[in-house]
N, C-alpha and C. Protein backbone atom coordinates (compact mmCIF):
# COMPACT_ATOMS: atom_id res chain seq x y z
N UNK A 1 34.99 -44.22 11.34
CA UNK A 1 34.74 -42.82 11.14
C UNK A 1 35.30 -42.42 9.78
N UNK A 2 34.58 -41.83 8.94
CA UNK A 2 34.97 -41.28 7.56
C UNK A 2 35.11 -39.86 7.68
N UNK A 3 36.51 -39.56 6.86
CA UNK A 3 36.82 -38.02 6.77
C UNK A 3 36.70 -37.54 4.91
N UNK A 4 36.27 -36.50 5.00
CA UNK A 4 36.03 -35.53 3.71
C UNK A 4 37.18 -35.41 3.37
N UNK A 5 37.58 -35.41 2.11
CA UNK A 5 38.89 -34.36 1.60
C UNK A 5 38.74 -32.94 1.90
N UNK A 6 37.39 -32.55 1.47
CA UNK A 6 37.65 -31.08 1.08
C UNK A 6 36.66 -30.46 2.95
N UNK A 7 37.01 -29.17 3.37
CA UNK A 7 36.35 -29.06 4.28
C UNK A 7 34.89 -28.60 3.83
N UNK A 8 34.20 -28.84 5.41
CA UNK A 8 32.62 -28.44 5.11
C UNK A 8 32.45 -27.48 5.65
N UNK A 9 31.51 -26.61 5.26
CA UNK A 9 31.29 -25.18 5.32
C UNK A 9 29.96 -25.19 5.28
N UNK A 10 29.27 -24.54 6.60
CA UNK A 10 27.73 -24.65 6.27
C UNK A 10 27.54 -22.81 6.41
N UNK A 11 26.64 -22.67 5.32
CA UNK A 11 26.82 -21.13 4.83
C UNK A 11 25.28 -20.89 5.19
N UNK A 12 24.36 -20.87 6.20
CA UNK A 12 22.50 -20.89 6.04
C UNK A 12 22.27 -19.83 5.34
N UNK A 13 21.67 -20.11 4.87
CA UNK A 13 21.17 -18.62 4.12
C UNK A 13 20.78 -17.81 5.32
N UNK A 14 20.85 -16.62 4.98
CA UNK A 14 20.46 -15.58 6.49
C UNK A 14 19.31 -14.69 5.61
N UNK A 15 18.51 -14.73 6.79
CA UNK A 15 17.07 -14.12 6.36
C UNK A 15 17.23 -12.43 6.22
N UNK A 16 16.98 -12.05 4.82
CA UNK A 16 16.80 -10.57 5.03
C UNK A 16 16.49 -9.87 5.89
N UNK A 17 17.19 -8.58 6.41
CA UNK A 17 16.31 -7.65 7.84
C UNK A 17 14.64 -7.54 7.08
N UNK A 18 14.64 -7.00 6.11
CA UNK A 18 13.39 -6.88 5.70
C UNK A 18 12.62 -5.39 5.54
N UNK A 19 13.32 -4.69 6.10
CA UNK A 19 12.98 -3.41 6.07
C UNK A 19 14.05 -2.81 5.69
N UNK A 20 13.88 -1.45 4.83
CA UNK A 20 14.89 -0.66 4.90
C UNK A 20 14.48 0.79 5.33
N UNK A 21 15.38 2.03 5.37
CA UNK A 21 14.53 2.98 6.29
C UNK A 21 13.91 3.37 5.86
N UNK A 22 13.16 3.00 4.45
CA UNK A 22 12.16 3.85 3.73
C UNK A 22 10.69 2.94 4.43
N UNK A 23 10.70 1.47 4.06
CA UNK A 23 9.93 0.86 4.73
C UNK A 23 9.78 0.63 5.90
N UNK A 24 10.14 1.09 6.82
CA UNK A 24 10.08 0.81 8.31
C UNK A 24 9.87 2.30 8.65
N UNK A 25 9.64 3.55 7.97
CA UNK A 25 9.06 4.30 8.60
C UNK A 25 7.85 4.53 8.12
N UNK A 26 7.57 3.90 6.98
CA UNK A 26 5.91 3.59 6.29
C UNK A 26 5.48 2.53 7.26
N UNK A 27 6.25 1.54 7.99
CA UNK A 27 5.18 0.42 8.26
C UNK A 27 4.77 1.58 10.15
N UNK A 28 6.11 1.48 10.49
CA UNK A 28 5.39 2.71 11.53
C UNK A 28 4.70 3.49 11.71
N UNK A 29 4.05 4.32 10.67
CA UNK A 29 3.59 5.51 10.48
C UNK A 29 2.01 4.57 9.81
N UNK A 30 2.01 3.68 9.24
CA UNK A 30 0.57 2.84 9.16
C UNK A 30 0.09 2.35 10.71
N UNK A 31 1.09 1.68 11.25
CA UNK A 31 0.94 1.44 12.85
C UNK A 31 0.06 2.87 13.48
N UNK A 32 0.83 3.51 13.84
CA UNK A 32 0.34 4.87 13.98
C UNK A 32 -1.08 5.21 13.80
N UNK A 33 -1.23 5.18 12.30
CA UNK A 33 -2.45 5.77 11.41
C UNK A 33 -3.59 4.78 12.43
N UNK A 34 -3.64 3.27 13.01
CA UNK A 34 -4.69 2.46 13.33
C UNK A 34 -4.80 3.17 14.54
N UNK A 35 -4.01 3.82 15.53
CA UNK A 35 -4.72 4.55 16.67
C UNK A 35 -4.81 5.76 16.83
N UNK A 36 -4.99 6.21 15.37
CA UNK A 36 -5.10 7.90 15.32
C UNK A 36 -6.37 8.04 16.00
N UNK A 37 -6.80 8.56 16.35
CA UNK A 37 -8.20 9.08 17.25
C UNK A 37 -7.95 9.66 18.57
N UNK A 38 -8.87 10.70 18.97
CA UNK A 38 -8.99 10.99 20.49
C UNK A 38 -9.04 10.28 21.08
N UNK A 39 -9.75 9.24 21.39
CA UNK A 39 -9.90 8.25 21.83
C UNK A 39 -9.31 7.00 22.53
N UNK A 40 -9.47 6.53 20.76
CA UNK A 40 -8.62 5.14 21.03
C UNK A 40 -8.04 4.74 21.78
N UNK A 41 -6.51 5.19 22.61
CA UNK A 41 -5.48 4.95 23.32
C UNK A 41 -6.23 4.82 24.76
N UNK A 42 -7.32 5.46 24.74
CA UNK A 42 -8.07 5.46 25.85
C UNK A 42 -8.81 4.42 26.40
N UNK A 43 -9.37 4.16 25.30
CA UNK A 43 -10.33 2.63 25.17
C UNK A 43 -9.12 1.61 25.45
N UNK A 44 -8.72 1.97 24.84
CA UNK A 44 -7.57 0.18 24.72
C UNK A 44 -6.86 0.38 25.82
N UNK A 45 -6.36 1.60 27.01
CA UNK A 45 -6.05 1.47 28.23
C UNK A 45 -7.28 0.56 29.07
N UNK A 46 -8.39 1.51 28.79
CA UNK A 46 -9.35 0.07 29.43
C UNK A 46 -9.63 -1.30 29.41
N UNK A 47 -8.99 -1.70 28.24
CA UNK A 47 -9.00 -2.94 27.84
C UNK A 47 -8.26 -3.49 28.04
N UNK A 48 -6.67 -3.06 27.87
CA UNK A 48 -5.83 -3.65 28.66
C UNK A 48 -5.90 -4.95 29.50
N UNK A 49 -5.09 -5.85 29.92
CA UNK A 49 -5.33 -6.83 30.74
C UNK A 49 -6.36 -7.98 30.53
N UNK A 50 -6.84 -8.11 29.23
CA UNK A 50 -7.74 -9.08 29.47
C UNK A 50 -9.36 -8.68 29.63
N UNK A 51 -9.70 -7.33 30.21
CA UNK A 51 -10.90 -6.86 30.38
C UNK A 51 -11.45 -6.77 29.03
N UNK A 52 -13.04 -6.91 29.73
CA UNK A 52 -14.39 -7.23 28.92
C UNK A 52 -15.22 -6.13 29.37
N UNK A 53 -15.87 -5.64 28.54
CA UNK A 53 -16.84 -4.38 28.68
C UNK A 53 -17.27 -4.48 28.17
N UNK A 54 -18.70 -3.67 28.65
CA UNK A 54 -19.90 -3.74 28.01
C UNK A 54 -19.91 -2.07 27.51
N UNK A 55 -20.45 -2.03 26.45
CA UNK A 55 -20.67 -0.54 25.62
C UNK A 55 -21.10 0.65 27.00
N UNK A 56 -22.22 -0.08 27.63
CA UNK A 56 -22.51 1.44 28.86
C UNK A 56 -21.16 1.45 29.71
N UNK A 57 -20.88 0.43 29.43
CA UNK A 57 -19.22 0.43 30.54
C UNK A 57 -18.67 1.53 30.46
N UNK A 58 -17.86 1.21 28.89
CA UNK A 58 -16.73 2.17 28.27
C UNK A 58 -17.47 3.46 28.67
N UNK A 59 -18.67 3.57 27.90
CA UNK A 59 -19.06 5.39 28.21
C UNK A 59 -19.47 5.90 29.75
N UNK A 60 -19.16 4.87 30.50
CA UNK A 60 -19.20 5.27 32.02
C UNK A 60 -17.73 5.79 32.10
N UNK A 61 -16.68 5.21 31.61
CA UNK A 61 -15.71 5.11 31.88
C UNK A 61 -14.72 6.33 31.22
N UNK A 62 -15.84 6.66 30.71
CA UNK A 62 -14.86 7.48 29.83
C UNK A 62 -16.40 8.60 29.55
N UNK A 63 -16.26 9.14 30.21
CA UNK A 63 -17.13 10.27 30.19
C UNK A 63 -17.66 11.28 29.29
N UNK A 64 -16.35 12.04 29.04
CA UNK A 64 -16.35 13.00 27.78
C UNK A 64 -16.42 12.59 26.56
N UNK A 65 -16.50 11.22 26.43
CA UNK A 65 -16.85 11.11 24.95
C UNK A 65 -18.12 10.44 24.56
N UNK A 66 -18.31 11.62 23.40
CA UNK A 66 -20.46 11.03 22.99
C UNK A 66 -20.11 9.60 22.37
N UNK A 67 -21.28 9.14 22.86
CA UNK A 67 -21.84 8.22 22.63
C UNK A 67 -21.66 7.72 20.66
N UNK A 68 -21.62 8.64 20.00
CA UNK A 68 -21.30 8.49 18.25
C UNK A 68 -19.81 8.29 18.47
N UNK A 69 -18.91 9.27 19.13
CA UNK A 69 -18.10 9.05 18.54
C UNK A 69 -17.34 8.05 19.65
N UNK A 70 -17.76 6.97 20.53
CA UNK A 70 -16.90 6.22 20.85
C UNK A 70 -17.62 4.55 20.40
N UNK A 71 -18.58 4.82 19.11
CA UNK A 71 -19.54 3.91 18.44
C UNK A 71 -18.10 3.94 17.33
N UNK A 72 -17.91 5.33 16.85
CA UNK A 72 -17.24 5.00 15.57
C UNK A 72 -15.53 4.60 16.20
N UNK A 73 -15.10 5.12 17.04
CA UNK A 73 -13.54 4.87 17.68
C UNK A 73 -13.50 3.09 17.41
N UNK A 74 -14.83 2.48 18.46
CA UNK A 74 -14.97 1.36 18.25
C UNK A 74 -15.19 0.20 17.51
N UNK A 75 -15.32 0.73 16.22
CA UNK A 75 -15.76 -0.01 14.83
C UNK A 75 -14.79 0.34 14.16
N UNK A 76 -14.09 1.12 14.17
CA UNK A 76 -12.45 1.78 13.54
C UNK A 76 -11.47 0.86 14.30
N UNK A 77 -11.44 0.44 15.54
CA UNK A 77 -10.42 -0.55 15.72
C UNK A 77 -10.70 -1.97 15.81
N UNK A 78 -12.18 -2.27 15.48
CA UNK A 78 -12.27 -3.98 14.99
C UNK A 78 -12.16 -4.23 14.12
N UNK A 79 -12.26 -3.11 12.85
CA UNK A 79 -12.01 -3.24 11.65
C UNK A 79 -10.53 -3.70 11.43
N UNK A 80 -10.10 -2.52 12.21
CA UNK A 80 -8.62 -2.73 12.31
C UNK A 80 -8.26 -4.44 12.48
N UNK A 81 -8.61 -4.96 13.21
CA UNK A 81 -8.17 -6.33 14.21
C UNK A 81 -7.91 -6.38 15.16
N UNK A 82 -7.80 -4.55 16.27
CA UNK A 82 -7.36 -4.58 17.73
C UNK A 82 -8.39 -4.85 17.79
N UNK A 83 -10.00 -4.63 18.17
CA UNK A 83 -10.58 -4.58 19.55
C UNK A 83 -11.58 -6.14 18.47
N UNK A 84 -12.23 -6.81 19.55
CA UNK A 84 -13.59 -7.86 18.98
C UNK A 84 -14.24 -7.49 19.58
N UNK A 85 -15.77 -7.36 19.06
CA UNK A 85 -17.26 -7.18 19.43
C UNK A 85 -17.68 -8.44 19.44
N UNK A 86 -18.45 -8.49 21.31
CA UNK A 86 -19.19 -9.72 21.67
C UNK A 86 -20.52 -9.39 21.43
N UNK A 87 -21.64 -10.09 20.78
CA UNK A 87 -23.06 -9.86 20.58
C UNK A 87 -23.61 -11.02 21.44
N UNK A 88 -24.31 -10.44 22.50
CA UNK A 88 -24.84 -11.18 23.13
C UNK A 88 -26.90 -11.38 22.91
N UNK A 89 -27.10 -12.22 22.09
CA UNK A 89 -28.71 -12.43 21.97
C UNK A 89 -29.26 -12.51 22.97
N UNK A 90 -29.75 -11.54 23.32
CA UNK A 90 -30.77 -11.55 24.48
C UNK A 90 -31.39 -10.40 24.41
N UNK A 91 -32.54 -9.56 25.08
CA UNK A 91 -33.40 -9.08 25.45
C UNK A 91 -33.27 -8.25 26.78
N UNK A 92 -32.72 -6.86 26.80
CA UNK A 92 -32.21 -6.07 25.99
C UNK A 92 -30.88 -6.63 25.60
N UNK A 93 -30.41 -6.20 24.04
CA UNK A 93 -28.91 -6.67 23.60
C UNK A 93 -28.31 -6.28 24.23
N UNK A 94 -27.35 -6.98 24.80
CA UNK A 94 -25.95 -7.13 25.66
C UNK A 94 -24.32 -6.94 24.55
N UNK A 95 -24.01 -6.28 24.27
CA UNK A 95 -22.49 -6.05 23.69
C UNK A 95 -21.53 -5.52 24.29
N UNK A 96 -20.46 -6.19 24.50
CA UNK A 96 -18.88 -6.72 25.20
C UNK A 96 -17.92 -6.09 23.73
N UNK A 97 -17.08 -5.55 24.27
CA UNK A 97 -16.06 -5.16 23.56
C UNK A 97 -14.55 -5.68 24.86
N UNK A 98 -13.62 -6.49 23.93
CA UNK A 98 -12.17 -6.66 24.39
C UNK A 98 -11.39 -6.76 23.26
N UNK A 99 -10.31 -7.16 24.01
CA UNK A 99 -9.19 -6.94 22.71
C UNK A 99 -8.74 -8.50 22.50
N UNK A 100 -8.60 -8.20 21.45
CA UNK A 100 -7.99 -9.63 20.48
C UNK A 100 -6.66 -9.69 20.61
N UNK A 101 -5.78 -10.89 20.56
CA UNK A 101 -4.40 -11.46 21.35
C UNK A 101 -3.82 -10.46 20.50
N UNK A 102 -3.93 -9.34 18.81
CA UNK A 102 -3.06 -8.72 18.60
C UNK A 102 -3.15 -7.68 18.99
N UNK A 103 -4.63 -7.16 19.77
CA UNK A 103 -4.34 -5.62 20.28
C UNK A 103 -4.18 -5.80 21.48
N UNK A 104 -4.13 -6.58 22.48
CA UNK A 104 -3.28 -7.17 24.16
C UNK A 104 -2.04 -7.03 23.66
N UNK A 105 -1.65 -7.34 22.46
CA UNK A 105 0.08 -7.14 22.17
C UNK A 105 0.73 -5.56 22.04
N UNK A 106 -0.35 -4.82 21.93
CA UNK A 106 -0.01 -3.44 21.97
C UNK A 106 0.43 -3.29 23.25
N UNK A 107 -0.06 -3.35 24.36
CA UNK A 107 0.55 -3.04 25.79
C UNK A 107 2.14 -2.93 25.73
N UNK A 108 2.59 -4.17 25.50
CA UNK A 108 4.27 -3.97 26.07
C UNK A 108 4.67 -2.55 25.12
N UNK A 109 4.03 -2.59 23.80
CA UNK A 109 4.50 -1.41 22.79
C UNK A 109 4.49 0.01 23.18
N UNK A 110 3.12 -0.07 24.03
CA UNK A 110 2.65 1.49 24.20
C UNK A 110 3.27 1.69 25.59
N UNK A 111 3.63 0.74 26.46
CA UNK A 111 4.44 0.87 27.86
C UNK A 111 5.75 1.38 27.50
N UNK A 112 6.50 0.59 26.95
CA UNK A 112 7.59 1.06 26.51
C UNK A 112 7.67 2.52 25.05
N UNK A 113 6.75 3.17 24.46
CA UNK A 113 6.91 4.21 24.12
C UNK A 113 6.52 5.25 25.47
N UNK A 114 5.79 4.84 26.34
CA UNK A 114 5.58 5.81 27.72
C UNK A 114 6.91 6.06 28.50
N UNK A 115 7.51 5.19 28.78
CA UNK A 115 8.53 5.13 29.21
C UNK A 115 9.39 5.88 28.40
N UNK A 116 9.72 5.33 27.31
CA UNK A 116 10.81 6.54 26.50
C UNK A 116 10.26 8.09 26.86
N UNK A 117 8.95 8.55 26.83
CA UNK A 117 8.51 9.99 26.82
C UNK A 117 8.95 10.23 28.51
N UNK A 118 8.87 9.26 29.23
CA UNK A 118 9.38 9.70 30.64
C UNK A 118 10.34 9.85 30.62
N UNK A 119 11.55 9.41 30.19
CA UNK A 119 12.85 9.80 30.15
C UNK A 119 13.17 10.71 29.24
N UNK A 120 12.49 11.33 28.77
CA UNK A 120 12.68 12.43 27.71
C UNK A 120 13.77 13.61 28.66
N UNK A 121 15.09 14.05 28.14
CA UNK A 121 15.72 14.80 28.83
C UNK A 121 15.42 15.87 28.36
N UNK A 122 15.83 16.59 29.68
CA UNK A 122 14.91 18.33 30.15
C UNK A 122 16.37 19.06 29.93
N UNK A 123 16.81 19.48 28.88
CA UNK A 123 18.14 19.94 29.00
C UNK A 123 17.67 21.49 28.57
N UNK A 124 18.21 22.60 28.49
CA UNK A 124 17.74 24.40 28.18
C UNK A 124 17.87 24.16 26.74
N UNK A 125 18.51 23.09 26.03
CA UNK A 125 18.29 23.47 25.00
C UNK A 125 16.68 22.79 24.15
N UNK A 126 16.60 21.59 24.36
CA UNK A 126 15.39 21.45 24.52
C UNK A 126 13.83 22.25 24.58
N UNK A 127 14.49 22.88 26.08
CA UNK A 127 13.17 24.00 26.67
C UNK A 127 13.22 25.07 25.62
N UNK A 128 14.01 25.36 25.40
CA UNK A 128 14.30 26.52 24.29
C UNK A 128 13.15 26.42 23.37
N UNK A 129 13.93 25.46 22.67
CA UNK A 129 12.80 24.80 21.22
C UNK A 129 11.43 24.88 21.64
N UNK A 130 11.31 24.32 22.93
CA UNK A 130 9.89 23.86 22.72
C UNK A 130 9.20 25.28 23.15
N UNK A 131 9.37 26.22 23.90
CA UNK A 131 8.51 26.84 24.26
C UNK A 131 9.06 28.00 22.42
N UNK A 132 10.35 27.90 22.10
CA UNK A 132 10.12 28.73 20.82
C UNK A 132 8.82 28.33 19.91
N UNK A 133 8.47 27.16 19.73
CA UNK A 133 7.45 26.68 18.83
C UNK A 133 6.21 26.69 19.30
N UNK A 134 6.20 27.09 20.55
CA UNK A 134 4.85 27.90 20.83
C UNK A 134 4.29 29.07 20.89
């Protein structure tokens, strides 16, 4: 067995956090900006889990919204990279909308911001504010 004179010291480099609070409330607030819409949050509850839909689906499913604007909701988040469009060749065209493994990753995100709004405490001072700002 061989010994060092001097001791060893292993120093790893440690990976930057990477954000600071200027950038981490820009990258949030871009997050944000991809499900701005009436919509959206709506669609991607349907999608949730793995589900596959077909275009008459969603607008069964979701009633109140025309037909344009859950064409454009839906081309606004494949662009994005949440939702993929299935084209099915056939006679009449068949199109499937689900979500891609990074917008299935939204779930745990948007569960756990639900949850925080459920625990939102109801204290008078609170109530105060809020009904003052109405």
């Amino acid at each position: 067995m061989t010994r060092t004179h001097e001791k060893v010291r292993y120093s790893p480099n440690s990976k930057p956090h990477g954000h600071t609070r200027e950038t981490a409330a820009e990258g949030v607030e871009q997050a944000l900006k991809l499900l701005e819409g009436r919509w959206k949050l709506v669609i991607l509850f349907h999608l949730f889990g793995g589900h596959v839909m077909r275009f008459s689906d969603l607008e069964r499913a979701i009633p109140a919204v025309s037909q344009k604007m859950l064409i454009q909701q839906l081309r606004q988040m494949e662009t994005a990279g949440i939702v993929r469009r299935i084209v099915h060749h056939q006679v009449p065209p068949k199109v499937e909308y689900g979500l891609t493994d990074w917008g299935q990753a939204l779930c745990p995100a948007l569960d756990a911001l639900l949850t925080w709004a459920a625990n939102r405490p109801l204290t008078e001072e609170f109530s105060e504010a809020d009904e003052a700002a109405r």
